[in-house]
Protein backbone atom coordinates (compact mmCIF):
# COMPACT_ATOMS: atom_id res chain seq x y z
CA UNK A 1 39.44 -79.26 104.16
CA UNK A 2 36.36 -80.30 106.57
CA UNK A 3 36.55 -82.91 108.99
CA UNK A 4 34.41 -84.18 111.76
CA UNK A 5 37.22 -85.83 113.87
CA UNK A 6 36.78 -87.22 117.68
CA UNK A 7 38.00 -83.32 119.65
CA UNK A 8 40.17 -84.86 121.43
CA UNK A 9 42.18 -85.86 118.97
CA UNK A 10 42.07 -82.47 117.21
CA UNK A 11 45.71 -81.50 117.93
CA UNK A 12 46.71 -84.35 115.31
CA UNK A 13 45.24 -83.19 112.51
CA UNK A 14 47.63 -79.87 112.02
CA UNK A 15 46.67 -79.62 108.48
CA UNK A 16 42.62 -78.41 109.08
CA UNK A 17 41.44 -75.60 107.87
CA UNK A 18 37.59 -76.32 108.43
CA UNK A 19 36.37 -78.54 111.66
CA UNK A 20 33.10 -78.94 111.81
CA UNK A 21 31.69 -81.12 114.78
CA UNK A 22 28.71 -82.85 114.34
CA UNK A 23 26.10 -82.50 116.81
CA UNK A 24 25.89 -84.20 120.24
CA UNK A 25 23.70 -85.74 122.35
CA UNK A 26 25.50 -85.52 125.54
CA UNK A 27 27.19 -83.05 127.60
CA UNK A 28 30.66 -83.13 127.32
CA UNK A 29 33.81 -80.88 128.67
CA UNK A 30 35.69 -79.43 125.90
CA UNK A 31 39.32 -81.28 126.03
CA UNK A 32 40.26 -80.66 122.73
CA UNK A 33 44.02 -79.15 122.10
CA UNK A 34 44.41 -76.09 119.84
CA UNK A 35 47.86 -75.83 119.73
CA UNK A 36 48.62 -76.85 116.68
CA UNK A 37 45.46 -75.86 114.93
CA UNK A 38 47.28 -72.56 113.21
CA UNK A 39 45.88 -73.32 109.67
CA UNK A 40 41.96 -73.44 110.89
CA UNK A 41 39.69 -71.10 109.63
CA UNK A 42 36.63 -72.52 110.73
CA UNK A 43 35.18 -74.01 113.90
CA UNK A 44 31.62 -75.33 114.18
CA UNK A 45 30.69 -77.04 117.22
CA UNK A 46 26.85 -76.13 117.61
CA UNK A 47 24.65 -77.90 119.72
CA UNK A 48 27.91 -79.83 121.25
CA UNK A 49 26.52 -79.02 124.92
CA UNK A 50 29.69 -77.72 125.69
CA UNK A 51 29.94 -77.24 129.29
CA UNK A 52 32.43 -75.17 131.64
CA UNK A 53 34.75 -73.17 130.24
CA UNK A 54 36.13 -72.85 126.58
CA UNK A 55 39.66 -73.51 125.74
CA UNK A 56 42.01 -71.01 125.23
CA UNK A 57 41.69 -70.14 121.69
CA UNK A 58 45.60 -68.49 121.30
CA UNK A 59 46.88 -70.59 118.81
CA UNK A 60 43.71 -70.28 116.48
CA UNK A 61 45.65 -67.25 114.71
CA UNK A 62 43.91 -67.97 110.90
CA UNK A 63 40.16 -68.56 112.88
CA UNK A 64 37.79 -66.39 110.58
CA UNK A 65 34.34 -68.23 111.28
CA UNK A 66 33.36 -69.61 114.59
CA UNK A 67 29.96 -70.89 115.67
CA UNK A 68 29.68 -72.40 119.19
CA UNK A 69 25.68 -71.95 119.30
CA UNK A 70 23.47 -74.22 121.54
CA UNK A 71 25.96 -74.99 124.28
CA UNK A 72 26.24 -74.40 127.53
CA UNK A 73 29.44 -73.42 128.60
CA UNK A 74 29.44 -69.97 131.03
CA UNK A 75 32.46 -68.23 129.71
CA UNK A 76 35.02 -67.55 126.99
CA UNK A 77 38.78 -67.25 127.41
CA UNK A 78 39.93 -63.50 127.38
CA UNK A 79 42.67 -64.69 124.67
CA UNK A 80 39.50 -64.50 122.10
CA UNK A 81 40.65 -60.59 121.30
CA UNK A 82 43.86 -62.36 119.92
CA UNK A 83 42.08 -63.54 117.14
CA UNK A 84 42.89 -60.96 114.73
CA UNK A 85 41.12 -62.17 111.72
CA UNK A 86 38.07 -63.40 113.15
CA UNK A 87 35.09 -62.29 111.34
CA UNK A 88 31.98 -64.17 112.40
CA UNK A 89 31.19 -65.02 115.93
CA UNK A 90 27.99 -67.24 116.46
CA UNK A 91 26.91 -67.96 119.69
CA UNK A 92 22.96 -67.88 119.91
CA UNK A 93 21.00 -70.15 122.41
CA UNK A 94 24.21 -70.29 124.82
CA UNK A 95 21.86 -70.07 128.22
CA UNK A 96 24.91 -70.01 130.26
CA UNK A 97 27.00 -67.63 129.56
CA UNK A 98 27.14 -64.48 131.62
CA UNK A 99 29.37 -62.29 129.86
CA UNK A 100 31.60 -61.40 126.82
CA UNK A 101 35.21 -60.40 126.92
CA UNK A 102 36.35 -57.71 124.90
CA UNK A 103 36.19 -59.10 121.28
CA UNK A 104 38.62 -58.87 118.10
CA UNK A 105 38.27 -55.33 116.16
CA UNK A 106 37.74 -57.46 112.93
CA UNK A 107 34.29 -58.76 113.21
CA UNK A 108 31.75 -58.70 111.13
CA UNK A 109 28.97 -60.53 112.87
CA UNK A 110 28.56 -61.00 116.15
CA UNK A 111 25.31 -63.15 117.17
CA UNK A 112 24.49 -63.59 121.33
CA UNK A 113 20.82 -63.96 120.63
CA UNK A 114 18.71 -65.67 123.36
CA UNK A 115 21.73 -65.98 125.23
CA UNK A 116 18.87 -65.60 128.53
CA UNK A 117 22.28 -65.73 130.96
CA UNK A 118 24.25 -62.64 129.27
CA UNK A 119 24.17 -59.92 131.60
CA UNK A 120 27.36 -57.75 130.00
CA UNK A 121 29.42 -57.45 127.41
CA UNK A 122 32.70 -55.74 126.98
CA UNK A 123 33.16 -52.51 125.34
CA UNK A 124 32.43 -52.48 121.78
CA UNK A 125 33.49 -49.60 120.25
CA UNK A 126 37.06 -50.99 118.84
CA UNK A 127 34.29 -53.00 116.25
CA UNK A 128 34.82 -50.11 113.61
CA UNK A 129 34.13 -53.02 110.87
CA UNK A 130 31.07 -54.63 112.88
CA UNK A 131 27.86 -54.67 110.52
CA UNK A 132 25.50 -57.38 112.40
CA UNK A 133 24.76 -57.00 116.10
CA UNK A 134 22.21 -58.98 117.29
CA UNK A 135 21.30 -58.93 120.90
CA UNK A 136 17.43 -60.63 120.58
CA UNK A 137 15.97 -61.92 123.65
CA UNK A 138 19.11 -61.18 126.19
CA UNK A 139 17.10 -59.96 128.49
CA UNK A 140 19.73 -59.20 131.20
CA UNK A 141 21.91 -56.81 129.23
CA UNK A 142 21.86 -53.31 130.73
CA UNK A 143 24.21 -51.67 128.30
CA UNK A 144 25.73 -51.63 125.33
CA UNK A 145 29.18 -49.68 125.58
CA UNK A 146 30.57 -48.49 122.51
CA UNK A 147 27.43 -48.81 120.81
CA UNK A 148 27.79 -45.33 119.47
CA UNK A 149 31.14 -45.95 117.23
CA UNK A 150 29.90 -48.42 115.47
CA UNK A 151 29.73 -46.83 112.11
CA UNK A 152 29.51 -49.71 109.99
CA UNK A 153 26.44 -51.43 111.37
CA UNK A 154 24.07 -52.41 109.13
CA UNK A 155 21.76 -54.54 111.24
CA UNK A 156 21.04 -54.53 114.80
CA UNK A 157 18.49 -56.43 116.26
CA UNK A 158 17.25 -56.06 119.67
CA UNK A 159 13.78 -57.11 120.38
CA UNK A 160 12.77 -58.14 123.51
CA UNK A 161 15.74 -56.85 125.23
CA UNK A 162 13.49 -54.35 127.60
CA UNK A 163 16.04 -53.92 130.24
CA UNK A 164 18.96 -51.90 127.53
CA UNK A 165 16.29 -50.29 125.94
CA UNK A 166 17.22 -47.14 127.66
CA UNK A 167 20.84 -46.99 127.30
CA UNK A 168 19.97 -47.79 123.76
CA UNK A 169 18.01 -44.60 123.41
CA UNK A 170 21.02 -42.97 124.91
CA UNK A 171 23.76 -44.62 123.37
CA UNK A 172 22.09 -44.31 119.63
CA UNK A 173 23.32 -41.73 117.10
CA UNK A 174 22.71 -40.47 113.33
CA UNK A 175 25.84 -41.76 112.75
CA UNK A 176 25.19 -45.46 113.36
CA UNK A 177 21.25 -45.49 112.21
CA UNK A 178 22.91 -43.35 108.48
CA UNK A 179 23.66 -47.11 107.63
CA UNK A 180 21.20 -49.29 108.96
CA UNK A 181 19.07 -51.31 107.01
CA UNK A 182 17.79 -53.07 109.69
CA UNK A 183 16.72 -52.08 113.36
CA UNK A 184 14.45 -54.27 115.89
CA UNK A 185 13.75 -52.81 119.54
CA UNK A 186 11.14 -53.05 121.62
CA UNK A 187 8.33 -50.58 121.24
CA UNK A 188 4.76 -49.59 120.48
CA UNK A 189 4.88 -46.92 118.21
CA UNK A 190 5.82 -45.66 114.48
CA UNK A 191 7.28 -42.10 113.61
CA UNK A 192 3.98 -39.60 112.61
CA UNK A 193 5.98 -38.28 110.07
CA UNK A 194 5.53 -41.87 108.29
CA UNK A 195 2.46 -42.60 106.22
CA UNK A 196 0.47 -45.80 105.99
CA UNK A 197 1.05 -46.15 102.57
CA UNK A 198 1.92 -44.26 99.07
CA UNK A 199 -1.03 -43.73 97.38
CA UNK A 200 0.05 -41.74 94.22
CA UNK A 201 3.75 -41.61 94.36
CA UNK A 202 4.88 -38.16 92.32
CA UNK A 203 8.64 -37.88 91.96
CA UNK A 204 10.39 -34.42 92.55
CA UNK A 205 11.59 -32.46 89.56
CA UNK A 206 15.60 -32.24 90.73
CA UNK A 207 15.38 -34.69 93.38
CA UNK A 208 15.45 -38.75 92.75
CA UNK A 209 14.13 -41.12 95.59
CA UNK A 210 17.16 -43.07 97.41
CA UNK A 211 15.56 -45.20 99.33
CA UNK A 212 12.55 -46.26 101.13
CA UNK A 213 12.02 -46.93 105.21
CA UNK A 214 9.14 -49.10 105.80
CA UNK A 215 8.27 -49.40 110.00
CA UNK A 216 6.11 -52.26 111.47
CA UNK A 217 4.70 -53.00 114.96
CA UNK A 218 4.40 -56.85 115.54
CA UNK A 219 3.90 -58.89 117.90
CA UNK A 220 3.98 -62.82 118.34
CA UNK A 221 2.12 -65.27 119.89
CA UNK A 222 3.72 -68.55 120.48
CA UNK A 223 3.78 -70.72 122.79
CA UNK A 224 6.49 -70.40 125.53
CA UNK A 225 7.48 -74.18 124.89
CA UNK A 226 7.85 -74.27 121.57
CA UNK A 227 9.38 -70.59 120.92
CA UNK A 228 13.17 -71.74 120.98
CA UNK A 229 12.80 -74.62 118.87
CA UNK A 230 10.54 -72.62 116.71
CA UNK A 231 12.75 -69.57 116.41
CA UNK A 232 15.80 -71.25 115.49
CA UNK A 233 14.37 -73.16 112.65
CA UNK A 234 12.74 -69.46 111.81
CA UNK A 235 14.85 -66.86 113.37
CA UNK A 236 12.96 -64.25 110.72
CA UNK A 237 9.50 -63.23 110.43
CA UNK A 238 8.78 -63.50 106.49
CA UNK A 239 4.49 -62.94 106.47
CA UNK A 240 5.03 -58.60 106.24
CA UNK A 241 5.06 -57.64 102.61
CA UNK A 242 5.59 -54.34 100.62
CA UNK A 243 3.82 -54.45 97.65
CA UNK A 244 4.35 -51.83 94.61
CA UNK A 245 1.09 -51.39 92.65
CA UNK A 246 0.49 -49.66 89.50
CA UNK A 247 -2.39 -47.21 88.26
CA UNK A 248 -4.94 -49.39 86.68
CA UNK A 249 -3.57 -52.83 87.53
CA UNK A 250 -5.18 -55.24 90.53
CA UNK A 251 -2.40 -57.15 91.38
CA UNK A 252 1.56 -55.81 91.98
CA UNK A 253 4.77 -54.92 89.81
CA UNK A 254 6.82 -55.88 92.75
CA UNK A 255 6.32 -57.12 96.04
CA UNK A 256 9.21 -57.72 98.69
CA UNK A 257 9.25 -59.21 102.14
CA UNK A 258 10.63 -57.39 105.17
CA UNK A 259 13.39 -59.03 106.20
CA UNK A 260 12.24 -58.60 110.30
CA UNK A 261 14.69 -60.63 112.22
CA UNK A 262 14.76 -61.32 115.65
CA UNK A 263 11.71 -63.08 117.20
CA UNK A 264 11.33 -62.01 120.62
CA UNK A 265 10.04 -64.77 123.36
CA UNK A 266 7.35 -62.71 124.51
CA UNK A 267 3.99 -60.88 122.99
CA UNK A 268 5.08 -57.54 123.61
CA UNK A 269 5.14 -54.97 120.76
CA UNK A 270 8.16 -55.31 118.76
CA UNK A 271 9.06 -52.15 116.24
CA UNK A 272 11.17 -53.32 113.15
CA UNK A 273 12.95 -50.37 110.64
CA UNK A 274 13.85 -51.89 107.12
CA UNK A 275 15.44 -49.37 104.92
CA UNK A 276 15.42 -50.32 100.84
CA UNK A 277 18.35 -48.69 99.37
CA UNK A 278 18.32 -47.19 95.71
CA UNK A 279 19.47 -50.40 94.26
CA UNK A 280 16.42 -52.26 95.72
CA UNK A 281 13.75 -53.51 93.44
CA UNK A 282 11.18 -51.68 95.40
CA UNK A 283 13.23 -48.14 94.59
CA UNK A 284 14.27 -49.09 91.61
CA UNK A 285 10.64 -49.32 89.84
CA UNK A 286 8.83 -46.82 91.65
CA UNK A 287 7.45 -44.35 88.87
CA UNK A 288 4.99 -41.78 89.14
CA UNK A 289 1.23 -43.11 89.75
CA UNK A 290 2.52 -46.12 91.72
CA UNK A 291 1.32 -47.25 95.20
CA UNK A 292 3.18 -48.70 97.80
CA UNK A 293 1.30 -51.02 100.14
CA UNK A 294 1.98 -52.79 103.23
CA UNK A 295 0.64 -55.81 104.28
CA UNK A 296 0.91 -59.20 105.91
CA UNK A 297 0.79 -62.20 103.67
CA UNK A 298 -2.31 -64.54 102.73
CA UNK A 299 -1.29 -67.39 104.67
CA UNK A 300 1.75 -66.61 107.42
CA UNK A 301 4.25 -69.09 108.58
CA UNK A 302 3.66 -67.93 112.49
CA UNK A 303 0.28 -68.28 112.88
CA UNK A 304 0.23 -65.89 115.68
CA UNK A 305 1.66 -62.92 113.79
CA UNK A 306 -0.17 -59.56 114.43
CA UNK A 307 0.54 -56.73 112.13
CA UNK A 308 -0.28 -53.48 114.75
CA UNK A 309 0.88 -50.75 113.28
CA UNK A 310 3.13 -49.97 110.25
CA UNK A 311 4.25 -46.57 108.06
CA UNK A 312 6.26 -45.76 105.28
CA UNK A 313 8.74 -42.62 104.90
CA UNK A 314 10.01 -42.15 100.88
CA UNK A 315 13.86 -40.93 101.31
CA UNK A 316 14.82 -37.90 98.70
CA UNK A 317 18.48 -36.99 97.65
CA UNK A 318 20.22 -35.14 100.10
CA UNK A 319 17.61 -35.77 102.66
CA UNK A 320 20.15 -38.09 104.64
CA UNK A 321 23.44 -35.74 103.73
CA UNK A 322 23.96 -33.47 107.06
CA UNK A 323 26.69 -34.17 109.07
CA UNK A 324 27.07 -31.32 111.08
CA UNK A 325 25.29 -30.83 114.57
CA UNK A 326 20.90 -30.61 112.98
CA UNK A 327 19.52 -29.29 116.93
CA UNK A 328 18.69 -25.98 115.96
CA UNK A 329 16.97 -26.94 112.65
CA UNK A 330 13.47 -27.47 112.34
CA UNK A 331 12.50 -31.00 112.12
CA UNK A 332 11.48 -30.63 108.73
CA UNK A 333 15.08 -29.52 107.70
CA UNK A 334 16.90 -32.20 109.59
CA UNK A 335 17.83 -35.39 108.42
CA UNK A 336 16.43 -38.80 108.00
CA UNK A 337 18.56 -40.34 110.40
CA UNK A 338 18.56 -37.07 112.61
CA UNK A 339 14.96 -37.87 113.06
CA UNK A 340 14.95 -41.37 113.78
CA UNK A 341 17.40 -40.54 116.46
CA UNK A 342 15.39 -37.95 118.36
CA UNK A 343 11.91 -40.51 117.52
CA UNK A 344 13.80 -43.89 119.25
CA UNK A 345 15.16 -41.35 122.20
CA UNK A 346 11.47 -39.87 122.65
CA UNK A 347 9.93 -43.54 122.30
């Protein structure tokens, strides 16, 4: 059941399992009472301008989804760990907040983007089931502990935060990037052992293609003022394209767009991974002949999009498979993800 009640008269309404509060135009204190909230699964208070410091959030024990985005409170109660089956936590564009407490080991998704206060957050490596992490635009953060067990991450997005960048390079392993699809840091460069495009893909007697990794440098040019209403509205940059062609034909069999998210707030080089697993389109169709393009689109949403630099790297079976220690190998012998590791370190 959703409801948009008055928060301070939450505590009477014992039977919620969805409370979504509609948005508000002036700052207010959060009063509301949890305690008898034991039944509510979701919590949606964006754009609230909640101010001080959050409730305690104990007696929220069936809380799966909560989104406190655009608000302006500067902490959260340490009792948020309690929350056992929490599995989205939403807080972008919360400029106050300075730091995270240590967070429930069942999320999914955790979002602090543009959170321009966040200097810390607790350690995250109890997060075994964590697959989004994104960090865009906290510029503050120094570290990221735990950032090497997470195993399950699948996206991690971390443009324009130039002050972690180097306890990212240190804290990254094959381990982590073996599952990515989707990686955003600053930087300037692409691997050299990518190409800038396919031009006669010929597939390998014994060995199928399982997957593709497509690398972009972009960078963005909008206006200061405008950037966080802008990048809310479009937190993804859509206008990058790959585009499968075949021998003899002018236009493409297939064309995808790069799902780059995380639009920094500055026009510094931003480098964006997507990988395209064997069940993508763009994998799936690739025959022999076939080109593989990248490109930005005819007519871009941002209008200040610059497409610097951008590769392409086909992935071969058992190209991604070691698991023991690769540092004595030659780099041709080591793994996909071994690589990437030792390129983002080196970067």
């Amino acid at each position: 059941m959703a409801k948009h009640p008055d928060p301070e008269a939450t505590g009477e309404h014992t039977e919620l399992t969805n409370l979504i509060l509609q948005e508000n135009p002036k700052p207010v204190v959060l009063l509301m009472s949890f305690s008898n909230l034991f039944m509510l699964k979701e919590l949606d208070a964006r754009a609230w301008k909640i101010s001080g410091s959050i409730s305690d959030f104990e007696k929220l024990s069936s809380l799966e989804d909560l989104n406190l985005g655009h608000n302006n409170f500067c902490s959260l109660p340490s009792s948020l760990q309690g929350l056992s089956v929490l599995k989205n936590l939403f807080l972008p564009h919360c400029k106050e907040i300075n730091s995270l407490p240590p967070l429930p080991s069942s999320l999914i998704k955790l979002n602090v983007s543009n959170c321009c206060a966040l200097q810390s957050v607790s350690d995250l490596s109890n997060l075994k089931s964590l697959e989004d992490l994104n960090l865009t635009n906290c510029k503050k953060i120094m570290d990221i502990p735990g950032l090497q067990c997470l195993k399950s991450l699948k996206r991690f997005y971390a443009s324009g935060c130039n002050a972690c960048l180097p306890a990212l390079k240190s804290r990254i392993t094959k381990v982590a990037l073996k599952h990515l699809y989707n990686l955003s840091v600053p930087g300037s460069e692409i691997p050299n052992w990518f190409v800038q495009e396919i031009p006669c893909f010929s597939s390998h007697r014994n060995l199928k293609v399982t997957g593709v990794v497509i690398g972009v440098v972009v960078c963005v040019s909008v206006n200061p003022q405008m950037h966080n209403a802008y990048s809310d509205k479009v937190p993804v940059i859509v206008d990058v394209q790959a585009k499968l062609f075949r021998r003899n034909e002018d236009k493409p069999v297939h064309s995808t767009t790069l799902k780059l998210e995380g639009v920094a707030d500055t026009n510094e080089d931003q480098l964006y991974l997507c990988r395209f697993l064997d069940f993508k389109s763009l994998v799936l169709m690739l025959k022999d002949g076939d080109k593989i393009q990248v490109a930005v689109r005819d007519k871009p949403r941002y209008n200040g999009l610059v497409l610097k630099k951008y590769g392409i790297h086909l992935i071969f079976e058992n190209d991604d498979d070691e698991d023991e220690d690769e540092e004595g190998l030659d780099e041709s012998q080591q793994s996909i993800s071994e690589r990437l590791v030792k390129f983002l370190k080196n970067m």
